[in-house]
C-alpha atoms as a PDB file:
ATOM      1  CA  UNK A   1       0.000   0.000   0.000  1.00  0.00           C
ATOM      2  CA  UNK A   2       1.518   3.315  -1.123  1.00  0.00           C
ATOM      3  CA  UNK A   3       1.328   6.070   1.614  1.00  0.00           C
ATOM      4  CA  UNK A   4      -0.978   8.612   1.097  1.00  0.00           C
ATOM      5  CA  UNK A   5      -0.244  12.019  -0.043  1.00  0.00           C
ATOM      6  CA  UNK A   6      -0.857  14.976   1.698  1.00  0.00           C
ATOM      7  CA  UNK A   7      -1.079  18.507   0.613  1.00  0.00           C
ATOM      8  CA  UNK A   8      -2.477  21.922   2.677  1.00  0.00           C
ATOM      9  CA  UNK A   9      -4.485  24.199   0.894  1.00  0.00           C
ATOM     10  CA  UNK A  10      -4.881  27.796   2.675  1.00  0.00           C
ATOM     11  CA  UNK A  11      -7.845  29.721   0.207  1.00  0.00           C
ATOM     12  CA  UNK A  12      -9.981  32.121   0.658  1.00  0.00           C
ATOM     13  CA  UNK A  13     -13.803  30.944   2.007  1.00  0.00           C
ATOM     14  CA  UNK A  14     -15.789  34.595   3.074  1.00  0.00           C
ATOM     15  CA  UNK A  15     -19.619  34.640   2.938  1.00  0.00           C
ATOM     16  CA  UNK A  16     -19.456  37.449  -0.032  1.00  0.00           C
ATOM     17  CA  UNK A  17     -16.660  35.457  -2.239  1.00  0.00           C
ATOM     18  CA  UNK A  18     -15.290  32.460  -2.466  1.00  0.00           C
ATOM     19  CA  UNK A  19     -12.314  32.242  -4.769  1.00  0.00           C
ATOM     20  CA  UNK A  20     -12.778  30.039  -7.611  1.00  0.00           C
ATOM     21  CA  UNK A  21      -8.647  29.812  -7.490  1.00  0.00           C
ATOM     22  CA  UNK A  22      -8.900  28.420  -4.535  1.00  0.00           C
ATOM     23  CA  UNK A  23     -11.996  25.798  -5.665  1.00  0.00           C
ATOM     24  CA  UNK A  24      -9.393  24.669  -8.411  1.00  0.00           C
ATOM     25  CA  UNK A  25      -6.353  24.399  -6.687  1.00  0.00           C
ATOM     26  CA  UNK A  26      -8.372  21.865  -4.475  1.00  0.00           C
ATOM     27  CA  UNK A  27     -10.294  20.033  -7.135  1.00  0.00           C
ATOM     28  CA  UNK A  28      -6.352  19.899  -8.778  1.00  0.00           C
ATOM     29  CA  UNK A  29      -4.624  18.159  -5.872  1.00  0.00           C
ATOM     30  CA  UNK A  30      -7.528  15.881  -5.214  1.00  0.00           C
ATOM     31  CA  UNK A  31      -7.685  14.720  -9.044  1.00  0.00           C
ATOM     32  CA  UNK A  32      -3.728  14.206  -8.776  1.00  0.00           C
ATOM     33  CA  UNK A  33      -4.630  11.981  -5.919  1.00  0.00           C
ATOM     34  CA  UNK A  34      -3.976  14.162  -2.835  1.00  0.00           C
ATOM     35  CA  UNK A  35      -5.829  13.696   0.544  1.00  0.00           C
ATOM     36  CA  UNK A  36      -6.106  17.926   0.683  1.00  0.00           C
ATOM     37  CA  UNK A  37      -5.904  19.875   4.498  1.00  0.00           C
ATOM     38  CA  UNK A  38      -8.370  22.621   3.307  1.00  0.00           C
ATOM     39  CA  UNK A  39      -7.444  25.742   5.282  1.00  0.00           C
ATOM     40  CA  UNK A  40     -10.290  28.421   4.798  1.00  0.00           C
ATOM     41  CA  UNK A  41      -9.432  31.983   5.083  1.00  0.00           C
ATOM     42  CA  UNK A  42     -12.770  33.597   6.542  1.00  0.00           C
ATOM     43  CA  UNK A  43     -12.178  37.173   6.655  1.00  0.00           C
ATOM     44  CA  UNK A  44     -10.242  39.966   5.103  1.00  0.00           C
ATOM     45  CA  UNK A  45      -8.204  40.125   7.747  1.00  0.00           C
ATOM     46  CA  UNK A  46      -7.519  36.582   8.069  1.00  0.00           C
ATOM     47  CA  UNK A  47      -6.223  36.312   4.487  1.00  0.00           C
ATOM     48  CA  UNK A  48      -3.615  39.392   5.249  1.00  0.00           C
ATOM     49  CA  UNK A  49      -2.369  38.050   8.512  1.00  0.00           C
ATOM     50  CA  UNK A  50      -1.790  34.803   6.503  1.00  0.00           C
ATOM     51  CA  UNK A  51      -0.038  37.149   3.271  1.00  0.00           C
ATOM     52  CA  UNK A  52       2.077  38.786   5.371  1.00  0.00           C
ATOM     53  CA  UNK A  53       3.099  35.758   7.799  1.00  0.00           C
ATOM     54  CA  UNK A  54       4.202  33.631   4.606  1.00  0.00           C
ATOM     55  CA  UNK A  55       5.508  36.899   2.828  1.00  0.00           C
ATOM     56  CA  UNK A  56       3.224  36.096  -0.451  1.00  0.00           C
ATOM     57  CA  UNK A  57       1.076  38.687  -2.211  1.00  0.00           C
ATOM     58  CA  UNK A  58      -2.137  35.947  -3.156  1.00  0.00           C
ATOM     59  CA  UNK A  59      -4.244  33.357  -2.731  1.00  0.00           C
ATOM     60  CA  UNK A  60      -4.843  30.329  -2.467  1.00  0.00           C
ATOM     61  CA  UNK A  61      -1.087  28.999  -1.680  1.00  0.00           C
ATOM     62  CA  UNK A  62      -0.692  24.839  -1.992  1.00  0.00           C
ATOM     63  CA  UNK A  63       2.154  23.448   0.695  1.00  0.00           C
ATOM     64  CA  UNK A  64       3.371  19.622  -0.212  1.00  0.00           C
ATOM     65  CA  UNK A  65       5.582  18.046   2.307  1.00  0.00           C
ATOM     66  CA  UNK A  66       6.017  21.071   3.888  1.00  0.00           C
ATOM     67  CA  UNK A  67       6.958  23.361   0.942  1.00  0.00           C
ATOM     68  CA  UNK A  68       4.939  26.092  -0.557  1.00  0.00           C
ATOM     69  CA  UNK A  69       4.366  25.574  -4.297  1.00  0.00           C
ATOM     70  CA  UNK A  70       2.076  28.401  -4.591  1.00  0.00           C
ATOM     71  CA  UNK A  71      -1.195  29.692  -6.073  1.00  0.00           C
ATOM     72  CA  UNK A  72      -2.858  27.721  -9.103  1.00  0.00           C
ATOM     73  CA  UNK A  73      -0.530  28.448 -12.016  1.00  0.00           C
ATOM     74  CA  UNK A  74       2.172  27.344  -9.895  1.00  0.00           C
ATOM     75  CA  UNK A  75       0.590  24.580  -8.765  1.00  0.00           C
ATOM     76  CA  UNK A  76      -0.223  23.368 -12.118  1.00  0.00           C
ATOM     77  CA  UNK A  77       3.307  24.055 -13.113  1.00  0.00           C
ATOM     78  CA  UNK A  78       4.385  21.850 -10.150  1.00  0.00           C
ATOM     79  CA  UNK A  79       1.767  18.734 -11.803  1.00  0.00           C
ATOM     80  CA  UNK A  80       4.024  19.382 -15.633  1.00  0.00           C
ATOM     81  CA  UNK A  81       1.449  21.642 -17.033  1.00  0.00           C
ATOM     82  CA  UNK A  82       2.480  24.966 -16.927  1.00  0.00           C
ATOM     83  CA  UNK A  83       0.203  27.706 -17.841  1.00  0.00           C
ATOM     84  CA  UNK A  84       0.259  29.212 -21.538  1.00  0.00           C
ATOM     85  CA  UNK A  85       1.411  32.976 -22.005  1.00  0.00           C
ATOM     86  CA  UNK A  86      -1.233  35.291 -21.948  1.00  0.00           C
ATOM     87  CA  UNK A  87       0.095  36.940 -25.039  1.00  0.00           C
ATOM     88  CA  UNK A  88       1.020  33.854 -26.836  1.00  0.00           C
ATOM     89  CA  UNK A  89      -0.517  33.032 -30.644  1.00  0.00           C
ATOM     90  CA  UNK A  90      -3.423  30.323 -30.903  1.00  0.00           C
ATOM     91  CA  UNK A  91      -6.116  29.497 -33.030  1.00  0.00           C
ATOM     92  CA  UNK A  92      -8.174  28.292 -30.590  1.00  0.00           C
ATOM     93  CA  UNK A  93     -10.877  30.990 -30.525  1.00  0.00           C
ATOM     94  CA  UNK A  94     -11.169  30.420 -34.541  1.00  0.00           C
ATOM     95  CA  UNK A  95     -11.230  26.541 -34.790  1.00  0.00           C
ATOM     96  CA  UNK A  96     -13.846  26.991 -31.648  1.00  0.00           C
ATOM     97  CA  UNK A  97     -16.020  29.037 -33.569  1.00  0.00           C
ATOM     98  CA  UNK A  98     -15.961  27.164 -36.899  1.00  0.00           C
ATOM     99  CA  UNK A  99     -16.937  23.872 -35.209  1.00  0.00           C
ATOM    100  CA  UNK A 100     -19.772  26.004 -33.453  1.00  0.00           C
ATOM    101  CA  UNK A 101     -21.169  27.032 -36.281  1.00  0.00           C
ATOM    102  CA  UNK A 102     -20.343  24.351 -38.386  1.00  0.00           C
ATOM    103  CA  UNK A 103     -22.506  21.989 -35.882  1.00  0.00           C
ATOM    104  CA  UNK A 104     -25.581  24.782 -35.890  1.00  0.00           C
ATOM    105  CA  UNK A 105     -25.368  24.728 -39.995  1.00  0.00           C
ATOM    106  CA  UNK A 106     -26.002  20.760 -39.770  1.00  0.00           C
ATOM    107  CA  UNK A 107     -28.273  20.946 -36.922  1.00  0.00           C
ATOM    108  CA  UNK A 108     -30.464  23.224 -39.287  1.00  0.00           C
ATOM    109  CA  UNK A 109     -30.091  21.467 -42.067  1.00  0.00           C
ATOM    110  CA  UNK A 110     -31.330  18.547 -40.180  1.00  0.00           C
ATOM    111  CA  UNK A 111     -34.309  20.455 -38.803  1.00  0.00           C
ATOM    112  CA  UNK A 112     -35.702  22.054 -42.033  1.00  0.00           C
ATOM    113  CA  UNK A 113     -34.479  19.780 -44.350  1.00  0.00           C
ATOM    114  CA  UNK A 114     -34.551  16.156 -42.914  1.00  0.00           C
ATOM    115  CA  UNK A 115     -30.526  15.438 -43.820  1.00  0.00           C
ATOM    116  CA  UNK A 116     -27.333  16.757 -42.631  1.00  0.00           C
ATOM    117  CA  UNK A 117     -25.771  17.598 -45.467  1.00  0.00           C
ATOM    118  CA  UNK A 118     -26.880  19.999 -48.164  1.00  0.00           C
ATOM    119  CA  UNK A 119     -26.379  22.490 -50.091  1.00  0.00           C
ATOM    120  CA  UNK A 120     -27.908  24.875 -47.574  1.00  0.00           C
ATOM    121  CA  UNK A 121     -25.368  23.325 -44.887  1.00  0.00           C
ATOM    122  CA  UNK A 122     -22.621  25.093 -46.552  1.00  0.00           C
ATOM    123  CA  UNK A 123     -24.628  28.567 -46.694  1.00  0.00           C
ATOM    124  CA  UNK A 124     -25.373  28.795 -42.722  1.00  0.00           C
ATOM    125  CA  UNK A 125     -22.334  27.554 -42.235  1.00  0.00           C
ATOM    126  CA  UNK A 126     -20.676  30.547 -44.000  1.00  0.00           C
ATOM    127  CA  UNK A 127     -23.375  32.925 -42.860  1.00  0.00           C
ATOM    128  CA  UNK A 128     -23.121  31.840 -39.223  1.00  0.00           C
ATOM    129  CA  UNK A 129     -19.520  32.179 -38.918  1.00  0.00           C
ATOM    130  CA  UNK A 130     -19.842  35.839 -40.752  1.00  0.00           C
ATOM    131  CA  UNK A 131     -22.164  36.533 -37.791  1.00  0.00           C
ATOM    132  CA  UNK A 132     -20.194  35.045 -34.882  1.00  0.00           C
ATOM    133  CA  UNK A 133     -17.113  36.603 -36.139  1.00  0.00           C
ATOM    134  CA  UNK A 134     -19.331  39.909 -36.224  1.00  0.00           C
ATOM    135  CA  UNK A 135     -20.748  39.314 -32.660  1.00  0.00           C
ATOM    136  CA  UNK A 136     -16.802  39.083 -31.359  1.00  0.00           C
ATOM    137  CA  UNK A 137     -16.060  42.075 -33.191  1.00  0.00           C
ATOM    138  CA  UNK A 138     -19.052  44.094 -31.527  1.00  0.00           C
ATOM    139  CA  UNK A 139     -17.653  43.186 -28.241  1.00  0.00           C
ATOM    140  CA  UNK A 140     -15.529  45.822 -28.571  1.00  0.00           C
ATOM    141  CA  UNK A 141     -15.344  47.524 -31.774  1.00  0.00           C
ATOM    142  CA  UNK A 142     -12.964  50.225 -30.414  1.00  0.00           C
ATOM    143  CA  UNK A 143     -10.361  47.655 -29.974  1.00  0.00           C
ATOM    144  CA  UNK A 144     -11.359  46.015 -33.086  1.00  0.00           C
ATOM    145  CA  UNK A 145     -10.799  48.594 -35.084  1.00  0.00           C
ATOM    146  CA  UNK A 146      -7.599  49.776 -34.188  1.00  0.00           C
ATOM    147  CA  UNK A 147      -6.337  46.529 -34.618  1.00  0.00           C
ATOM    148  CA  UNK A 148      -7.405  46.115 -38.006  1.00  0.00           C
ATOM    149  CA  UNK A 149      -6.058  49.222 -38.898  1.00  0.00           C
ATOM    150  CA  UNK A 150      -2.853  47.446 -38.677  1.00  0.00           C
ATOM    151  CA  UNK A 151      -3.289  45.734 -41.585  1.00  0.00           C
ATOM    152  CA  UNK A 152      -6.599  46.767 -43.462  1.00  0.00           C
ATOM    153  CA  UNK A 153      -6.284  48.691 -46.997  1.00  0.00           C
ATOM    154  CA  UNK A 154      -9.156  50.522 -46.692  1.00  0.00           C
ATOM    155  CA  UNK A 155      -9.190  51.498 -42.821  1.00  0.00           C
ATOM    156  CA  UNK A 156      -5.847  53.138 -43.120  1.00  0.00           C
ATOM    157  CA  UNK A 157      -7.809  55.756 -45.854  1.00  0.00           C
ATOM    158  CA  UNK A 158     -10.966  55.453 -43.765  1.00  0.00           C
ATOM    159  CA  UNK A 159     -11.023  55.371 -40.230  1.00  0.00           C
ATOM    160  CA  UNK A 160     -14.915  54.663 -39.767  1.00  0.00           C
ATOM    161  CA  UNK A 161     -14.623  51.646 -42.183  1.00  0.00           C
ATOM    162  CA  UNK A 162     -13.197  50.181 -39.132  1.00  0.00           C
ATOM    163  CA  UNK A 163     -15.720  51.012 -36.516  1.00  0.00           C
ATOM    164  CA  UNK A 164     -18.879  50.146 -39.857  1.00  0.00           C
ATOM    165  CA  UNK A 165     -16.603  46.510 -40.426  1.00  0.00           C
ATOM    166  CA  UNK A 166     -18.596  44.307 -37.813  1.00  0.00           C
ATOM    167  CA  UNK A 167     -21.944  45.965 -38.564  1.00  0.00           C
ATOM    168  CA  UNK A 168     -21.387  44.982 -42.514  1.00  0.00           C
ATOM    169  CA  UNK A 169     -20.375  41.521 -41.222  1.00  0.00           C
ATOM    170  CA  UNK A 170     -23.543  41.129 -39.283  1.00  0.00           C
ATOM    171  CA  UNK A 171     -26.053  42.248 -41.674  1.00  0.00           C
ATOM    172  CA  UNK A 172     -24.276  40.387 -44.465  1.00  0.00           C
ATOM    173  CA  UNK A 173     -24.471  37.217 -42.669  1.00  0.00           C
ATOM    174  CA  UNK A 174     -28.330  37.635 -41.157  1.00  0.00           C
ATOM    175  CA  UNK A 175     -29.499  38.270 -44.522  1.00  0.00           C
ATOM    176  CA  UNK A 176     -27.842  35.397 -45.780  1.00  0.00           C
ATOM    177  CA  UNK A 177     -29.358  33.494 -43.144  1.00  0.00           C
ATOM    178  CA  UNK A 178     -32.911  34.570 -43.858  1.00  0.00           C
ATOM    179  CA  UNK A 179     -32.051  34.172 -47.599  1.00  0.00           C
ATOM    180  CA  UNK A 180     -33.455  37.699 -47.842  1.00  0.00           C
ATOM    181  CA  UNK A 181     -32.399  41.047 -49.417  1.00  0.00           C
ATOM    182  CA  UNK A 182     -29.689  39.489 -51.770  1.00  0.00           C
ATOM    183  CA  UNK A 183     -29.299  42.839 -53.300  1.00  0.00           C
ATOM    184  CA  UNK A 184     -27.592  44.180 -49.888  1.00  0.00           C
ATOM    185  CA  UNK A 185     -26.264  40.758 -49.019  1.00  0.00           C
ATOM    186  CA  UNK A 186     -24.161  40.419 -51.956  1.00  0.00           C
ATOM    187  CA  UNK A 187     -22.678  43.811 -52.482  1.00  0.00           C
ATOM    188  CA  UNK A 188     -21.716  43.897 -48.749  1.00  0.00           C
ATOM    189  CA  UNK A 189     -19.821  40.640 -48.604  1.00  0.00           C
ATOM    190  CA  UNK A 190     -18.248  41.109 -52.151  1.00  0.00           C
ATOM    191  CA  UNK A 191     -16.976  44.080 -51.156  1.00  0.00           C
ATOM    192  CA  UNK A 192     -15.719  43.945 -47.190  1.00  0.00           C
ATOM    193  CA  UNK A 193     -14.559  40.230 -48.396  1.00  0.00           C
ATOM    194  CA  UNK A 194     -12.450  42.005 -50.927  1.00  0.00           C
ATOM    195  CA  UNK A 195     -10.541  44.310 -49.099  1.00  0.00           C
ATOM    196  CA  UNK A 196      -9.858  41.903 -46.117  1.00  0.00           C
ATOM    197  CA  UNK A 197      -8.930  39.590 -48.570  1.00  0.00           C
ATOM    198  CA  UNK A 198      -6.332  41.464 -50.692  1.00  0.00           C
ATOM    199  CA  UNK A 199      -5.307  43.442 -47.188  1.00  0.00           C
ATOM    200  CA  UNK A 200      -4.230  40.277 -45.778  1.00  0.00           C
ATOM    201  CA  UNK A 201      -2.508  38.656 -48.675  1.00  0.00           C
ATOM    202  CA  UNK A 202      -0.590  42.093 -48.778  1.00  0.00           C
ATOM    203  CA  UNK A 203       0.285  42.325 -45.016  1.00  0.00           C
ATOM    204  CA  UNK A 204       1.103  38.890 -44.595  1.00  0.00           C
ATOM    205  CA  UNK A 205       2.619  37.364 -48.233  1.00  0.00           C
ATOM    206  CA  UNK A 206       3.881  40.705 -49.975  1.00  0.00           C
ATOM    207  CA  UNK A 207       5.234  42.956 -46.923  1.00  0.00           C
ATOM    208  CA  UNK A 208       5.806  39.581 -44.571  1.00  0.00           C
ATOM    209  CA  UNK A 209       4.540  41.438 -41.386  1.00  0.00           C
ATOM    210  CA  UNK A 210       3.664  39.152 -38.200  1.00  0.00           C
ATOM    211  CA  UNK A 211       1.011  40.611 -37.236  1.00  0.00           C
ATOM    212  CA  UNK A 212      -2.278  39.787 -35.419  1.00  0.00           C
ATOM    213  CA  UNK A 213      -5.760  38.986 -36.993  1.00  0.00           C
ATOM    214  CA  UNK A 214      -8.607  41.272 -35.574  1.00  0.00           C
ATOM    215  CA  UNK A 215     -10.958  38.864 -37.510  1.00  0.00           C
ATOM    216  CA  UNK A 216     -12.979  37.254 -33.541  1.00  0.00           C
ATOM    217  CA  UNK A 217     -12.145  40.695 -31.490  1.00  0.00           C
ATOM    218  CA  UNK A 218      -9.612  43.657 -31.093  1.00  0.00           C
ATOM    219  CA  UNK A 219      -8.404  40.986 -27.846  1.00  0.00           C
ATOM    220  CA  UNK A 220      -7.751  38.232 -30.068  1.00  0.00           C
ATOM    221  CA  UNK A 221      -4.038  36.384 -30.121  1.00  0.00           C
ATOM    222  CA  UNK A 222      -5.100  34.801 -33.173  1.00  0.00           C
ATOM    223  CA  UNK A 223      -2.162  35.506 -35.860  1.00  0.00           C
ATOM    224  CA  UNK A 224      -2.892  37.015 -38.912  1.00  0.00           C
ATOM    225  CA  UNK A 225      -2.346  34.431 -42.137  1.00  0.00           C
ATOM    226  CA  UNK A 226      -4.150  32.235 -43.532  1.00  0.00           C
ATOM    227  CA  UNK A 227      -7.375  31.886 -41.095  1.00  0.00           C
ATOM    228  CA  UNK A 228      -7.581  35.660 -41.956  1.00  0.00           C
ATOM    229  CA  UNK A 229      -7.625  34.992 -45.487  1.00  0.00           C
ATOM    230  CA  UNK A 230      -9.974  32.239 -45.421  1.00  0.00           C
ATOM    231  CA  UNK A 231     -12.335  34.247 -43.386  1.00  0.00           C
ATOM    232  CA  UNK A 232     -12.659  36.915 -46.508  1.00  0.00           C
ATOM    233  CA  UNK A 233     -12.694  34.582 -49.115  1.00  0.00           C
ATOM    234  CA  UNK A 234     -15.006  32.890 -47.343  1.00  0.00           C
ATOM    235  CA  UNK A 235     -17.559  35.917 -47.576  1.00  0.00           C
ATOM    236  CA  UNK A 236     -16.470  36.733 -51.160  1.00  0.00           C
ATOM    237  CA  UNK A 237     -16.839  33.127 -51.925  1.00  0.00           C
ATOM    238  CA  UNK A 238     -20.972  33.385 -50.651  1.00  0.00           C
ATOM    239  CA  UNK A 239     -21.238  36.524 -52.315  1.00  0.00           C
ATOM    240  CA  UNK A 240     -20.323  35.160 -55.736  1.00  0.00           C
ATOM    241  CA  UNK A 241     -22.377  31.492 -54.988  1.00  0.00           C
ATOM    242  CA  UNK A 242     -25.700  33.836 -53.864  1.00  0.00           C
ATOM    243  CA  UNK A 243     -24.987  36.034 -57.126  1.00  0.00           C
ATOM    244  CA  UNK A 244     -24.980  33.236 -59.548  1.00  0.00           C
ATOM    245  CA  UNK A 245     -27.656  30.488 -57.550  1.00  0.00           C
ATOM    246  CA  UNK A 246     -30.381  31.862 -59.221  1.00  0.00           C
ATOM    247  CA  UNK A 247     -29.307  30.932 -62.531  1.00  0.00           C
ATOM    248  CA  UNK A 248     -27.229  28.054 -61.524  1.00  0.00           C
ATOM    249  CA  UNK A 249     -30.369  25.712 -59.795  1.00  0.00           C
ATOM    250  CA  UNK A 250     -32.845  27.876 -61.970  1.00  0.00           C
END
């Protein structure tokens, strides 16, 4: 029988907050197979009699065998899985939102339709990622927009094409949804899909600046390349398809 291990856990437990650091750091050690000492710090001034007696600036603080690891970063540093960089690249927030809206596009295919996969699967799949991107966008379109005006064509000429950017997006993609007001749709998406689309292929293929994509939020660590550029061909892509469908499937 292998001894069991121990670990104290000093967090902070008030009636007005409860730090969810602190709920971690516990459900951590106890996943990793610790037997955990939970010390609860009640009160304000509990928690800065503890800061100053241990000569740390935070909680919660983890002690194993008698030596402080820390608070939760550290701790999951001490377990091999150390926390990314706040400012490091990742496509996370764009492969999360594709597979969102990829799922909703076959979910309503399914519901109107009776099959998963059709041709209108593609078209709210485009349209719903034109209005999630949007959404992300309107978050915060200060930020937005002075991030894209590291890159965008048109922004540098025009600063309110930055700030109208999202709005276009949104519109685009809701009429595209509703399959309504092509004559807005189209023109819209052509044209914003355009720009971005040469913009990028300038910024990032021409000039060979590593920069980073403002395409889900002014916030966003995402790098600007080739997600960028698929996001704006993309849109010109379901411009051109919604411009010739009529003719195409009669």
């Amino acid at each position: 029988m292998g001894q069991t291990k121990k670990a104290t856990l000093y967090r902070m437990v008030m009636e007005d907050h409860v730090c969810p650091y602190g709920i971690k750091s516990k459900y951590l050690l106890e996943k990793q197979g610790f037997e955990v000492e939970d010390h609860h710090l009640a009160s304000r001034e509990e928690t800065d009699a503890f800061k100053e007696k241990h000569g740390v600036e935070t909680t919660p603080q983890t002690f194993i065998d008698d030596k402080r690891i820390g608070g939760y970063d550290d701790l999951r540093a001490h377990f091999g899985d150390k926390p990314k960089d706040k400012n490091e690249t990742t496509y996370r927030p764009v492969i999360a939102l594709f597979a969102i809206t990829l799922l909703m596009a076959l979910m309503a295919a399914f519901v109107v339709e009776g099959e998963w996969i059709t041709l209108r699967t593609f078209e709210w799949f485009i349209a719903f990622s034109m209005c999630g991107l949007a959404y992300l966008k309107l978050r915060d379109v200060e930020s937005f927009s002075t991030m894209f005006l590291n890159y965008d064509l048109l922004a540098k000429k025009w600063v309110p094409y930055g700030y109208v950017y999202p709005y276009g997006e949104g519109l685009a993609g809701l009429l595209m949804i509703g399959g309504i007001l092509s004559f807005i749709s189209i023109p819209i998406a052509l044209f914003i899909g355009t720009i971005g689309a040469v913009s990028v292929f300038k910024a990032v293929y021409i000039d060979k600046r590593e920069l980073k994509c403002a395409c889900v939020g002014g916030d966003s660590n995402v790098p600007l390349g080739f997600i960028s550029l698929t996001e704006n061909l993309m849109m010109m892509g379901m411009g051109i398809w919604m411009l010739v469908k009529p003719s195409i499937l009669g």
